[in-house]
C-alpha atoms as a PDB file:
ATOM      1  CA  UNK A   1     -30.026 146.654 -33.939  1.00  0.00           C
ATOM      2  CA  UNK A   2     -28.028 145.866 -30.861  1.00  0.00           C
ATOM      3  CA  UNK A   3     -24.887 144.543 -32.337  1.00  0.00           C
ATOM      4  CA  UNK A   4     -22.927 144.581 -28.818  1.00  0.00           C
ATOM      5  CA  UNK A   5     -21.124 141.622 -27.960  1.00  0.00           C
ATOM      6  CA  UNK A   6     -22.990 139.078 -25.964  1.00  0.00           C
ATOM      7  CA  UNK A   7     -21.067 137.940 -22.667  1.00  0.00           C
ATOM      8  CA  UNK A   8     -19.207 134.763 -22.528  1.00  0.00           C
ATOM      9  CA  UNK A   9     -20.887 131.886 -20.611  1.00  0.00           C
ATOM     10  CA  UNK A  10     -18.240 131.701 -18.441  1.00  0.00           C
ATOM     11  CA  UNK A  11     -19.328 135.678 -17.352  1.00  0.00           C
ATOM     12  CA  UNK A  12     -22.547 135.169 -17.262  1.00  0.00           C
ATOM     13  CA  UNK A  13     -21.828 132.169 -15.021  1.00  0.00           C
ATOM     14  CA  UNK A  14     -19.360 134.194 -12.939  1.00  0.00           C
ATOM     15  CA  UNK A  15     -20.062 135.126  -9.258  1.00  0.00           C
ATOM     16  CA  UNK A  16     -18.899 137.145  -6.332  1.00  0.00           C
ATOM     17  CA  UNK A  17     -16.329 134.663  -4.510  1.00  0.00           C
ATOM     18  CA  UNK A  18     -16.310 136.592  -1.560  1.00  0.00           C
ATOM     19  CA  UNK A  19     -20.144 135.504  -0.926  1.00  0.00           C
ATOM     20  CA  UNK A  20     -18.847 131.891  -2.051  1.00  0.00           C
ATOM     21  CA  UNK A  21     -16.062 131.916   0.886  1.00  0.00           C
ATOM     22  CA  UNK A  22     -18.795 133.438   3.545  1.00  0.00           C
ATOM     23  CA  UNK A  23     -20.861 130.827   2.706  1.00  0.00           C
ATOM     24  CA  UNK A  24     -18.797 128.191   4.017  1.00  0.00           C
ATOM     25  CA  UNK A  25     -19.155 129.456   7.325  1.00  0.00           C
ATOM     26  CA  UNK A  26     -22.444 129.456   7.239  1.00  0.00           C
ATOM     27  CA  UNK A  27     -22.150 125.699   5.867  1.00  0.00           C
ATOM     28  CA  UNK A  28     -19.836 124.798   9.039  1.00  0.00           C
ATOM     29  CA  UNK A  29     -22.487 125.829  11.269  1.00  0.00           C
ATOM     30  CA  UNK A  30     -25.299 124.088   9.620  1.00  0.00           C
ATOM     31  CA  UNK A  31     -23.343 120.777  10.423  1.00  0.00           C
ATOM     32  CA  UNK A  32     -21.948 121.377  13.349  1.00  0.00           C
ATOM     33  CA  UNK A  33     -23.962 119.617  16.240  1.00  0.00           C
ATOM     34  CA  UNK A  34     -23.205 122.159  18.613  1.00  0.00           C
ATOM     35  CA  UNK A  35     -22.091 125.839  18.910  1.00  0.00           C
ATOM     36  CA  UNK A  36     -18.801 126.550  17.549  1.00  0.00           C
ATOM     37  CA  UNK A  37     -15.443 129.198  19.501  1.00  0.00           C
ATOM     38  CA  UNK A  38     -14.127 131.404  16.406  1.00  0.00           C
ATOM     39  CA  UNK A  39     -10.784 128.945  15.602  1.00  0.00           C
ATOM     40  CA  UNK A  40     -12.640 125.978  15.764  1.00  0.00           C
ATOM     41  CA  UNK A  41     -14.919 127.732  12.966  1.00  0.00           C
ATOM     42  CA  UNK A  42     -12.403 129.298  10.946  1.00  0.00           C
ATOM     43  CA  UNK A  43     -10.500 126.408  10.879  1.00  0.00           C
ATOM     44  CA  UNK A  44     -13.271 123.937   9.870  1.00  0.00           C
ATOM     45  CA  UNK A  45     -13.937 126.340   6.876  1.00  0.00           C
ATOM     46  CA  UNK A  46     -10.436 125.903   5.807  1.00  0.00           C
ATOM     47  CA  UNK A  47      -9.731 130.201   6.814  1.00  0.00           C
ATOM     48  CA  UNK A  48      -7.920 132.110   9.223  1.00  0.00           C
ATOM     49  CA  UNK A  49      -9.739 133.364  12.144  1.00  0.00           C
ATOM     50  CA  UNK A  50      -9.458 137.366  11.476  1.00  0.00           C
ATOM     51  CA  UNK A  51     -11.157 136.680   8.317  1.00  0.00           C
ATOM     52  CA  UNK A  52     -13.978 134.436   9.285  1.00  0.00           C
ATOM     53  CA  UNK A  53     -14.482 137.463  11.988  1.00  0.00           C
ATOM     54  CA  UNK A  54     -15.087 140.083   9.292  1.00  0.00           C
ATOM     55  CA  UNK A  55     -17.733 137.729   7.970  1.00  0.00           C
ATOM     56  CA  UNK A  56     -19.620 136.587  11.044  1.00  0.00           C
ATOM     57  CA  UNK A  57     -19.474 140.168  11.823  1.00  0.00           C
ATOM     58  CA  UNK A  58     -21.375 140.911   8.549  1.00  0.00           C
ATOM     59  CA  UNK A  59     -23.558 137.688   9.473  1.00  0.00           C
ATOM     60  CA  UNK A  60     -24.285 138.979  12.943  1.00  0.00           C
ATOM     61  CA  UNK A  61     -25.808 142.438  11.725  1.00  0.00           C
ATOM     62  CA  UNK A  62     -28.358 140.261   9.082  1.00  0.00           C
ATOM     63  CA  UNK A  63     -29.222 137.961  11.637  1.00  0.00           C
ATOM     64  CA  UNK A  64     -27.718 135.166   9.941  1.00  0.00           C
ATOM     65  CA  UNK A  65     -25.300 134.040  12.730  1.00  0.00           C
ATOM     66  CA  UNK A  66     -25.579 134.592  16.788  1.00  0.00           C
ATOM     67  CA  UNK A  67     -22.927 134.974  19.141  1.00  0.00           C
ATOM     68  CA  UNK A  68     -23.553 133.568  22.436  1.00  0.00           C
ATOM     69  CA  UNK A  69     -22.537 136.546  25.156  1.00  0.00           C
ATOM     70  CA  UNK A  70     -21.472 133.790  28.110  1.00  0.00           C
ATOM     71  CA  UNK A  71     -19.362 131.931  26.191  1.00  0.00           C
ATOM     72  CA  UNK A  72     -18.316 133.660  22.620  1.00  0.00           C
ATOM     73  CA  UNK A  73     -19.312 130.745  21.028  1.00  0.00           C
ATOM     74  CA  UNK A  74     -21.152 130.895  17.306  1.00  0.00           C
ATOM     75  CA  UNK A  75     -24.306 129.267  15.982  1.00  0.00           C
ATOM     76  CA  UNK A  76     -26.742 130.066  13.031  1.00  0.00           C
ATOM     77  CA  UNK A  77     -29.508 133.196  13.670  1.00  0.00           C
ATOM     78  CA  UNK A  78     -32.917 133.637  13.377  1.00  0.00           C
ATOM     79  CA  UNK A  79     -32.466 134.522   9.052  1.00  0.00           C
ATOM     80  CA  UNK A  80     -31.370 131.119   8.474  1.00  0.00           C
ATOM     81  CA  UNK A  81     -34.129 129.797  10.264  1.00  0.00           C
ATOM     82  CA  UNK A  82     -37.106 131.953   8.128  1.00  0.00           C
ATOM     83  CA  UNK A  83     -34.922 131.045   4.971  1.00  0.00           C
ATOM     84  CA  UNK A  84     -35.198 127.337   5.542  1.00  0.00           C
ATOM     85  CA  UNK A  85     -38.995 127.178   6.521  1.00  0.00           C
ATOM     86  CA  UNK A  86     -39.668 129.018   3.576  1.00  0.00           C
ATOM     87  CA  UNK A  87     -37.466 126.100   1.226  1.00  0.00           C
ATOM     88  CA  UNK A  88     -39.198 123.538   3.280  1.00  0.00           C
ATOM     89  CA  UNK A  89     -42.969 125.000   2.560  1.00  0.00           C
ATOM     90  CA  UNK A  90     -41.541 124.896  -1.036  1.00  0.00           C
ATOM     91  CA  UNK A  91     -40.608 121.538  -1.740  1.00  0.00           C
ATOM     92  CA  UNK A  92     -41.874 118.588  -3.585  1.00  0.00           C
ATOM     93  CA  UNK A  93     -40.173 115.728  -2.881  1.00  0.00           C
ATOM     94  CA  UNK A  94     -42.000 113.905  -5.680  1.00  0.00           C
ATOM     95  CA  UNK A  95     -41.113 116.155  -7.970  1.00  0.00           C
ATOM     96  CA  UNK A  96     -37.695 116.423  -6.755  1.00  0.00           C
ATOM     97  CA  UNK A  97     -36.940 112.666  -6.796  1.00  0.00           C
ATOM     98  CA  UNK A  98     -38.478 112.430 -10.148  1.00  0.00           C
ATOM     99  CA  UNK A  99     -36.092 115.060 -11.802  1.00  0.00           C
ATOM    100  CA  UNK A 100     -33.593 112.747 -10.495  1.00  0.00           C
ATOM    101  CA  UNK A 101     -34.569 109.237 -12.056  1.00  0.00           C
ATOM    102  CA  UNK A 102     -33.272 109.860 -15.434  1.00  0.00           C
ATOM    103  CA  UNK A 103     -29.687 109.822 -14.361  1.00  0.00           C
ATOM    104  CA  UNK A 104     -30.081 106.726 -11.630  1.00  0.00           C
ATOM    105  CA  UNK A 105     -31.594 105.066 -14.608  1.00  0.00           C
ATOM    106  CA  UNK A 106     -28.673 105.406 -16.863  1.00  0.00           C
ATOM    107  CA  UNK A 107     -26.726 104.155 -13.688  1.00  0.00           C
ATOM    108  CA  UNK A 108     -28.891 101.175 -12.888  1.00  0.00           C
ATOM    109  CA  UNK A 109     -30.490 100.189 -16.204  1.00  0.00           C
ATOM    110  CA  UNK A 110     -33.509  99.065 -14.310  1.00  0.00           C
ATOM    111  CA  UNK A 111     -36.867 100.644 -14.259  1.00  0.00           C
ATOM    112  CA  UNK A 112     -37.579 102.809 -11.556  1.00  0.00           C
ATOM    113  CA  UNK A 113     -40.967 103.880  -9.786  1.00  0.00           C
ATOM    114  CA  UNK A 114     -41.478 106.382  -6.558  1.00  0.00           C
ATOM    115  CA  UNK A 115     -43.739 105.528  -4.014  1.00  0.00           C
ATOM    116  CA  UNK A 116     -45.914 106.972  -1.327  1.00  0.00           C
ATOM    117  CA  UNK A 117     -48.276 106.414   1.448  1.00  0.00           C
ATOM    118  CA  UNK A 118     -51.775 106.572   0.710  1.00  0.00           C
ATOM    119  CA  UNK A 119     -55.061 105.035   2.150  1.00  0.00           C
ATOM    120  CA  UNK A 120     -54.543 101.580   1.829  1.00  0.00           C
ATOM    121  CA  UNK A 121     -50.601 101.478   2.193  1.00  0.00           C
ATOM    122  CA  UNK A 122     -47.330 102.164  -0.638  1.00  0.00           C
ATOM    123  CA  UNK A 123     -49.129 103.466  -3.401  1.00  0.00           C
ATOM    124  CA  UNK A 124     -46.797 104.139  -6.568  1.00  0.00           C
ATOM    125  CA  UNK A 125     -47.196 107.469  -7.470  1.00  0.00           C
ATOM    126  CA  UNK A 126     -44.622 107.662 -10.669  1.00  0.00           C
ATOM    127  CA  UNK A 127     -42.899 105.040 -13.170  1.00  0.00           C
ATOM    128  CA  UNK A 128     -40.044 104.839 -15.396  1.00  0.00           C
ATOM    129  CA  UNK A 129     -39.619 101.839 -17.196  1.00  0.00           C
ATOM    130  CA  UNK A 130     -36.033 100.806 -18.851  1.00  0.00           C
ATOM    131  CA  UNK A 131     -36.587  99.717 -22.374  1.00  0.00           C
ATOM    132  CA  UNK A 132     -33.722  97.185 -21.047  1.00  0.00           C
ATOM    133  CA  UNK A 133     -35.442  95.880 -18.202  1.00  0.00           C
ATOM    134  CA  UNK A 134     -38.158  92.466 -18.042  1.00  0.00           C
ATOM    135  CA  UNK A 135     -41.784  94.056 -18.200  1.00  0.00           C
ATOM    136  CA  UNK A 136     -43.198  93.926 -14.787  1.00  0.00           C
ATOM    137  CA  UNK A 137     -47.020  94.408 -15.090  1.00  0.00           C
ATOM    138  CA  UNK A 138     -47.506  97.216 -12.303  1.00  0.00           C
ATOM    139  CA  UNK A 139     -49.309 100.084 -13.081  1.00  0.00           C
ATOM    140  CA  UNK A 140     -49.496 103.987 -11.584  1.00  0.00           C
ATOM    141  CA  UNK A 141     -52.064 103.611  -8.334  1.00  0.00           C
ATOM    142  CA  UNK A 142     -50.914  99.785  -7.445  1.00  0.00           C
ATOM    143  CA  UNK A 143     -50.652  99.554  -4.005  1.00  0.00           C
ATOM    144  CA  UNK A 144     -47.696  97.390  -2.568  1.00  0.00           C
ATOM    145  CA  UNK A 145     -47.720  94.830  -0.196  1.00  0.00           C
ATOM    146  CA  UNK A 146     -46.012  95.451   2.762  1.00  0.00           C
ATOM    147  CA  UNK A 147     -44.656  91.760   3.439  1.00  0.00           C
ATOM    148  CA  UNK A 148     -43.798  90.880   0.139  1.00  0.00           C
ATOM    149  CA  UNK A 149     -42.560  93.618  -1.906  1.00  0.00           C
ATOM    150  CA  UNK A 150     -39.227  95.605  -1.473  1.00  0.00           C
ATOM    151  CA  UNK A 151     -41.602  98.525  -1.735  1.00  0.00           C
ATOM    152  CA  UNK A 152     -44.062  97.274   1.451  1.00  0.00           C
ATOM    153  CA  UNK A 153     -40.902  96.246   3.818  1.00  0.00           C
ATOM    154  CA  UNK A 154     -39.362  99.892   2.958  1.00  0.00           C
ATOM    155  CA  UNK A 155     -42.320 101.507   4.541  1.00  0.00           C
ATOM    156  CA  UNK A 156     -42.832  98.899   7.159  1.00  0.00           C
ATOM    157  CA  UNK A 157     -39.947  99.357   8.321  1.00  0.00           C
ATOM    158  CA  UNK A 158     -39.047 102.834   8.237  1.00  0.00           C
ATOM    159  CA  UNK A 159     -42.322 104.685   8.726  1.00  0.00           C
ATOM    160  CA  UNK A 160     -42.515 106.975  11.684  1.00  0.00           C
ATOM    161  CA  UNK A 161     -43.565 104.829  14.631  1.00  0.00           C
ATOM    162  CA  UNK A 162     -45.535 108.032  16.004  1.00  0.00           C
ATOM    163  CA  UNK A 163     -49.473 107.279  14.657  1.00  0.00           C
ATOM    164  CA  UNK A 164     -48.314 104.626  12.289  1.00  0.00           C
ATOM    165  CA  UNK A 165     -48.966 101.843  14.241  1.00  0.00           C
ATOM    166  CA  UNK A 166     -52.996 102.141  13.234  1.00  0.00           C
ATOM    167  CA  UNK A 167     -52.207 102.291  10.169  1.00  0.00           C
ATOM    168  CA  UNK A 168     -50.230  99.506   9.371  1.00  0.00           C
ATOM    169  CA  UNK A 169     -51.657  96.967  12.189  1.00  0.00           C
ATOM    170  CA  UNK A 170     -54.512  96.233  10.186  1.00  0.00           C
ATOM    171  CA  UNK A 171     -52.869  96.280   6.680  1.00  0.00           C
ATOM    172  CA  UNK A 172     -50.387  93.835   7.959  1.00  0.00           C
ATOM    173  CA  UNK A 173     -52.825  91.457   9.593  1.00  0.00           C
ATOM    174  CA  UNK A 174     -54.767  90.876   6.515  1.00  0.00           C
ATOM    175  CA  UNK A 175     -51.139  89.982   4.994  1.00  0.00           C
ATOM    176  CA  UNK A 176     -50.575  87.620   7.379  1.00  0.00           C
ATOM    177  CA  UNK A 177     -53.629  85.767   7.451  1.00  0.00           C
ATOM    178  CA  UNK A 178     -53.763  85.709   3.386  1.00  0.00           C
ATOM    179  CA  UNK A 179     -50.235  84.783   3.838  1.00  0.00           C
ATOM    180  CA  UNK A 180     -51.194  81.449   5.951  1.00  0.00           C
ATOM    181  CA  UNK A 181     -54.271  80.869   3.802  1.00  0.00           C
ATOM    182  CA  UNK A 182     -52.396  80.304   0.721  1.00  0.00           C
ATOM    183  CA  UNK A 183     -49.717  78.295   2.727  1.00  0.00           C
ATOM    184  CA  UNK A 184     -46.580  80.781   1.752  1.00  0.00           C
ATOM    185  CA  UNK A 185     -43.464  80.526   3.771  1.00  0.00           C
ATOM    186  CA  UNK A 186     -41.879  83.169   2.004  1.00  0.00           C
ATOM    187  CA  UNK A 187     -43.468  86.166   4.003  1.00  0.00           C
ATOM    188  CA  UNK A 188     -43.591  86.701   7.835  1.00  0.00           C
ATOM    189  CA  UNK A 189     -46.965  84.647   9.397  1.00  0.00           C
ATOM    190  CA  UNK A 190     -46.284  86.260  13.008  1.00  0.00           C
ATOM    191  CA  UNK A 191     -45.547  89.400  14.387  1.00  0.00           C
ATOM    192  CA  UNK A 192     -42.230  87.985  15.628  1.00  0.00           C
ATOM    193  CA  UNK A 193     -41.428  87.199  12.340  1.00  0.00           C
ATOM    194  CA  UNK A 194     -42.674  90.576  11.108  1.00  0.00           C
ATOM    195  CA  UNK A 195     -40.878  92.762  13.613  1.00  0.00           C
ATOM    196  CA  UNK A 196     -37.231  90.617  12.618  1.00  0.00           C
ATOM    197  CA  UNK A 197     -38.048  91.985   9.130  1.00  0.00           C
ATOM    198  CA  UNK A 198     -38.565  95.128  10.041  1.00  0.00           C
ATOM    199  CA  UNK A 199     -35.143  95.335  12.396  1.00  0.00           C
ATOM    200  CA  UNK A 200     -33.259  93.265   9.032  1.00  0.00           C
ATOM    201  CA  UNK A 201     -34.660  96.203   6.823  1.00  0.00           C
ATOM    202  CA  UNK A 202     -33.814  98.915   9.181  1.00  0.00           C
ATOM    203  CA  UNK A 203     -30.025  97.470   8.936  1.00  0.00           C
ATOM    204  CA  UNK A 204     -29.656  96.594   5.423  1.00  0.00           C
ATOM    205  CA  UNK A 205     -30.532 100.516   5.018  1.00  0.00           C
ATOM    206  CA  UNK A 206     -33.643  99.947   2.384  1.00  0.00           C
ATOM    207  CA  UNK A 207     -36.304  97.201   1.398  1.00  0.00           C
ATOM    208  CA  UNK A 208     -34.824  94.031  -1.150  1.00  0.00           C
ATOM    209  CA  UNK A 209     -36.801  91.112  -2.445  1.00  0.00           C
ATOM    210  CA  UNK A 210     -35.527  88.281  -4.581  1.00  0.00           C
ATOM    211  CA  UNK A 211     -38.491  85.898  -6.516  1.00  0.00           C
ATOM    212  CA  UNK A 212     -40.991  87.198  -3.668  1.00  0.00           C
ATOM    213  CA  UNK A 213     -43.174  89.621  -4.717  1.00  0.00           C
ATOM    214  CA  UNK A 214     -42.976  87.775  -8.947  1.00  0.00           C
ATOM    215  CA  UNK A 215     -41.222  85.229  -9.873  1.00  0.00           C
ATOM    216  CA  UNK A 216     -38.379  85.882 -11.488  1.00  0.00           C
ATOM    217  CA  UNK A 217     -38.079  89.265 -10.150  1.00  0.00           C
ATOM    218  CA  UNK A 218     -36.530  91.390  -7.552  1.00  0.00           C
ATOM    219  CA  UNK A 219     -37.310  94.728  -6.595  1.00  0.00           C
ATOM    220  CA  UNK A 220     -35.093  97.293  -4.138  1.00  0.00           C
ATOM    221  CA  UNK A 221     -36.682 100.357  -2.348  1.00  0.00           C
ATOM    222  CA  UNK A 222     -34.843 102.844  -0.619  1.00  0.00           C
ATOM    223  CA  UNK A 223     -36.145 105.272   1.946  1.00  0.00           C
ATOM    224  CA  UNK A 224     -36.235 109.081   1.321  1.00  0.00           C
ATOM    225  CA  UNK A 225     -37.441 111.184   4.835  1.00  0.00           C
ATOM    226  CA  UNK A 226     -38.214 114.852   4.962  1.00  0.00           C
ATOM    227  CA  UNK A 227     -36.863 117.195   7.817  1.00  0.00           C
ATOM    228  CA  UNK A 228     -38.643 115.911  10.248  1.00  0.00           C
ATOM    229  CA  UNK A 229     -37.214 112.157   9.815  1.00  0.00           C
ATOM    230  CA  UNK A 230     -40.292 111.172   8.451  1.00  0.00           C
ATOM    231  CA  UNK A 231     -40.257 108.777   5.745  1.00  0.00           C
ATOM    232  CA  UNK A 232     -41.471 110.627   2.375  1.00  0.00           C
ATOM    233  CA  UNK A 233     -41.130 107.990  -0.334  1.00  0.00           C
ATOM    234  CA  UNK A 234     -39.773 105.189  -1.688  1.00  0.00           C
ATOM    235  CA  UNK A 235     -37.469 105.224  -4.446  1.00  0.00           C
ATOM    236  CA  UNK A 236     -37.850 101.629  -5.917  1.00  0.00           C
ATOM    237  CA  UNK A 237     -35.609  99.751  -8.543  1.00  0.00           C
ATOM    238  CA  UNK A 238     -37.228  96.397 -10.120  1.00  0.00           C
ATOM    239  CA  UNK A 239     -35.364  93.835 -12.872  1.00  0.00           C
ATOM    240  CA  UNK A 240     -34.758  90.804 -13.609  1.00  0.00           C
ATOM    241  CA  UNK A 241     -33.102  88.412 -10.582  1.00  0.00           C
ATOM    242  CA  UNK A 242     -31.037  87.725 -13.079  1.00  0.00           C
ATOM    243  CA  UNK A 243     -29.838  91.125 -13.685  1.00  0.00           C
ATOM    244  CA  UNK A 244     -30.198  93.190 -10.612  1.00  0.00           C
ATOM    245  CA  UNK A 245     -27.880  92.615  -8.410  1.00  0.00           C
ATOM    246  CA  UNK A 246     -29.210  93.334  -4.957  1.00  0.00           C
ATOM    247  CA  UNK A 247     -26.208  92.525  -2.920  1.00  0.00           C
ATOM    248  CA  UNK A 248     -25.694  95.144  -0.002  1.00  0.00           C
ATOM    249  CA  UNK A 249     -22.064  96.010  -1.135  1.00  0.00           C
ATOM    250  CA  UNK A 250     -23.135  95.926  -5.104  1.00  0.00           C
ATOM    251  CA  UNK A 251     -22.412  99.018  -7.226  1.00  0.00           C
ATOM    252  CA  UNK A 252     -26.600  99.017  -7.524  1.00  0.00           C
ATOM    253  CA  UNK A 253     -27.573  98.820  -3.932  1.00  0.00           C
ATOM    254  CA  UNK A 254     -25.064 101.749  -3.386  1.00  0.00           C
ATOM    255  CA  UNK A 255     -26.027 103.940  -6.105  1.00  0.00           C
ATOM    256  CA  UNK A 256     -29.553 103.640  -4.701  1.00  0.00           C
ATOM    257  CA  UNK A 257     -28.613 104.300  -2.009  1.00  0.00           C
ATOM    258  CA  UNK A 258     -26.844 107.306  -2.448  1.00  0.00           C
ATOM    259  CA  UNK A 259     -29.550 108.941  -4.450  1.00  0.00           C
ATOM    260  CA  UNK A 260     -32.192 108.564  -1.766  1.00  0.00           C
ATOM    261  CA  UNK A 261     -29.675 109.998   1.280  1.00  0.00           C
ATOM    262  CA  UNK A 262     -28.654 112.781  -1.285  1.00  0.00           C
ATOM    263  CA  UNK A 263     -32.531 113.489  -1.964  1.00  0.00           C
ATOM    264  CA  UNK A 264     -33.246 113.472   2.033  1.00  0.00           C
ATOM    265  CA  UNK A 265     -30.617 115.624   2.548  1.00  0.00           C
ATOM    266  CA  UNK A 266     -31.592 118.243   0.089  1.00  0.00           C
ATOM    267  CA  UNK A 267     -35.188 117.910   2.013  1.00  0.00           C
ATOM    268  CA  UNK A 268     -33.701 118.571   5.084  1.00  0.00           C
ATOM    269  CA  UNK A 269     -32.896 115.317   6.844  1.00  0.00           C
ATOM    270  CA  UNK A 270     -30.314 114.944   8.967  1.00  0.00           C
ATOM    271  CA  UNK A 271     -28.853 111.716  10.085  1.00  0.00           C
ATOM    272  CA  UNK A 272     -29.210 112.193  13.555  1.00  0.00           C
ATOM    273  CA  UNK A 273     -33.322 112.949  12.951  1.00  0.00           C
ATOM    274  CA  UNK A 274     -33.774 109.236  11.324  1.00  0.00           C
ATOM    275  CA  UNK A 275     -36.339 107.468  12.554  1.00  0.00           C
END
C-alpha cells in the first residue's frame, strides 16, 4: 500500500507564475484595438519593457505574437487565431448559460428560462423555476411573442438585421393584426410604433415588460451574442410585478445584465462587434 503523503490542495492547485505573467501580454493584445510599440505593451501589462521582450520573444518563435517589420509594433499571431477557432467550434452557449443560472438565481430569486430562435420565433429552450417566485404557466417549447413579452422585444430588437428581416416581418405582422383585432393598446399596432420599440430596447440594453405579456407579471430578457455579434439567446427573468424590480438602475436589471455580457464575452463577443 502506497502510504506516501498526498499533496496539499494548495500544490496540486499550484502553477508556473511565469506562464501566469506571459499571459498578460497576450491578454493586452487581445484587447487592444490596434497594434501595440513594446512600452505601450509592457506598460499596459503592469511590466517593464526588457521583460515583456523576453516573452514576446518566446511568443514570436510559437507563433503566438507578430512583430510588424515597418513599424516594430506587436499584435497577436497566427496560434492564437487556430486556438480560438478551435474554443469557438467547441462551445455551447446553452449549455454554458445554463451552468450559470443557479448562481443568478440565488441573486435574483426569480425563475429563470433561456431562450432561442427557432421556426416560429423565441422558443424557450431551458427553465428554472424559483420555489419563491408566482407560478407562471409556460412550459419548455413555448414560443414568445415578440410584441408582448420581454422575451419577443429581446430578439426583435437585437437580432442580426442581416437575413432577419424575413423572418420576423411576417411573425410580427400577424402580432399586429391580432393585436388590433382584440383592441390592445398595450403592444405596437404599426411599424412606427414597432421600430420605437425596437430603438427603446436597443437602449435600455435588454427586453422588460410590466402586466403585458400576464397580468400581474413582468418578465426581463437580456441578450447574449456569439463572436460574430449575433444574438445567441435570451437569458430571461420572470416574477411577480410586485417583486421584480425591473428598473434600469435596480440591483436586478444589473445583475442580469452582467451575466449575459459576461456569458458573450466568454463566447467571444466584443463590444465593438454588437449588432
Amino acid at each position: 500500500m502506497d502510504a506516501r503523503p498526498r499533496p496539499t490542495n494548495d500544490k496540486e492547485r499550484a502553477g508556473i507564475q511565469s506562464v501566469e505573467v506571459g499571459f498578460a501580454l497576450l491578454d493586452v493584445l487581445a484587447q487592444a484595438p490596434a497594434p501595440l510599440m513594446l512600452r505601450d505593451l509592457a506598460a499596459a501589462a503592469d511590466m517593464s519593457a526588457a521583460k515583456a521582450h523576453r516573452y514576446l520573444v518566446s511568443f514570436q518563435r510559437l507563433g503566438l505574437v507578430v512583430q510588424d517589420s515597418a513599424n516594430t509594433r506587436y499584435e497577436l499571431g497566427p496560434a492564437t487565431l487556430r486556438l480560438g477557432l478551435s474554443t469557438l467550434s467547441r462551445l455551447d452557449a446553452v449549455k454554458m448559460a445554463r451552468e450559470r443560472l443557479p448562481a443568478l438565481m440565488e441573486t435574483l430569486g426569480h425563475t429563470l428560462a433561456l431562450a432561442v430562435w427557432g421556426n416560429r420565433g423565441p422558443t424557450i429552450v431551458h427553465w428554472q423555476e424559483s420555489p419563491l417566485s408566482v407560478s407562471v404557466n409556460l412550459r419548455l417549447g413555448d414560443v414568445m411573442p415578440l410584441l408582448s413579452s420581454a422575451t419577443g422585444r429581446c430578439f426583435t430588437a437585437f437580432m442580426a438585421p442581416v437575413g432577419t428581416l424575413d423572418k420576423l416581418t411576417p411573425l410580427l405582422q400577424e402580432e399586429m393584426a391580432l393585436a388590433h383585432k382584440l383592441g390592445r393598446s398595450d403592444v405596437p399596432a404599426s411599424w412606427a410604433q414597432v421600430q420605437a420599440l425596437q430603438s427603446e430596447t436597443r437602449q435600455q440594453g435588454l427586453g422588460r415588460v410590466k402586466n403585458v405579456l400576464l397580468p400581474g407579471v413582468s418578465g426581463l430578457c437580456a441578450p447574449v451574442f456569439d463572436a460574430d455579434g449575433h444574438l445567441a439567446l435570451g437569458v430571461v427573468a420572470l416574477g411577480s410585478s410586485a417583486s421584480l424590480d425591473t428598473d434600469l438602475n435596480g440591483p436586478m436589471v444589473q445583475a442580469l445584465l452582467g451575466m449575459s455580457r459576461q456569458l458573450s464575452m466568454d463566447l467571444g463577443h466584443r463590444e465593438t462587434s454588437r449588432p
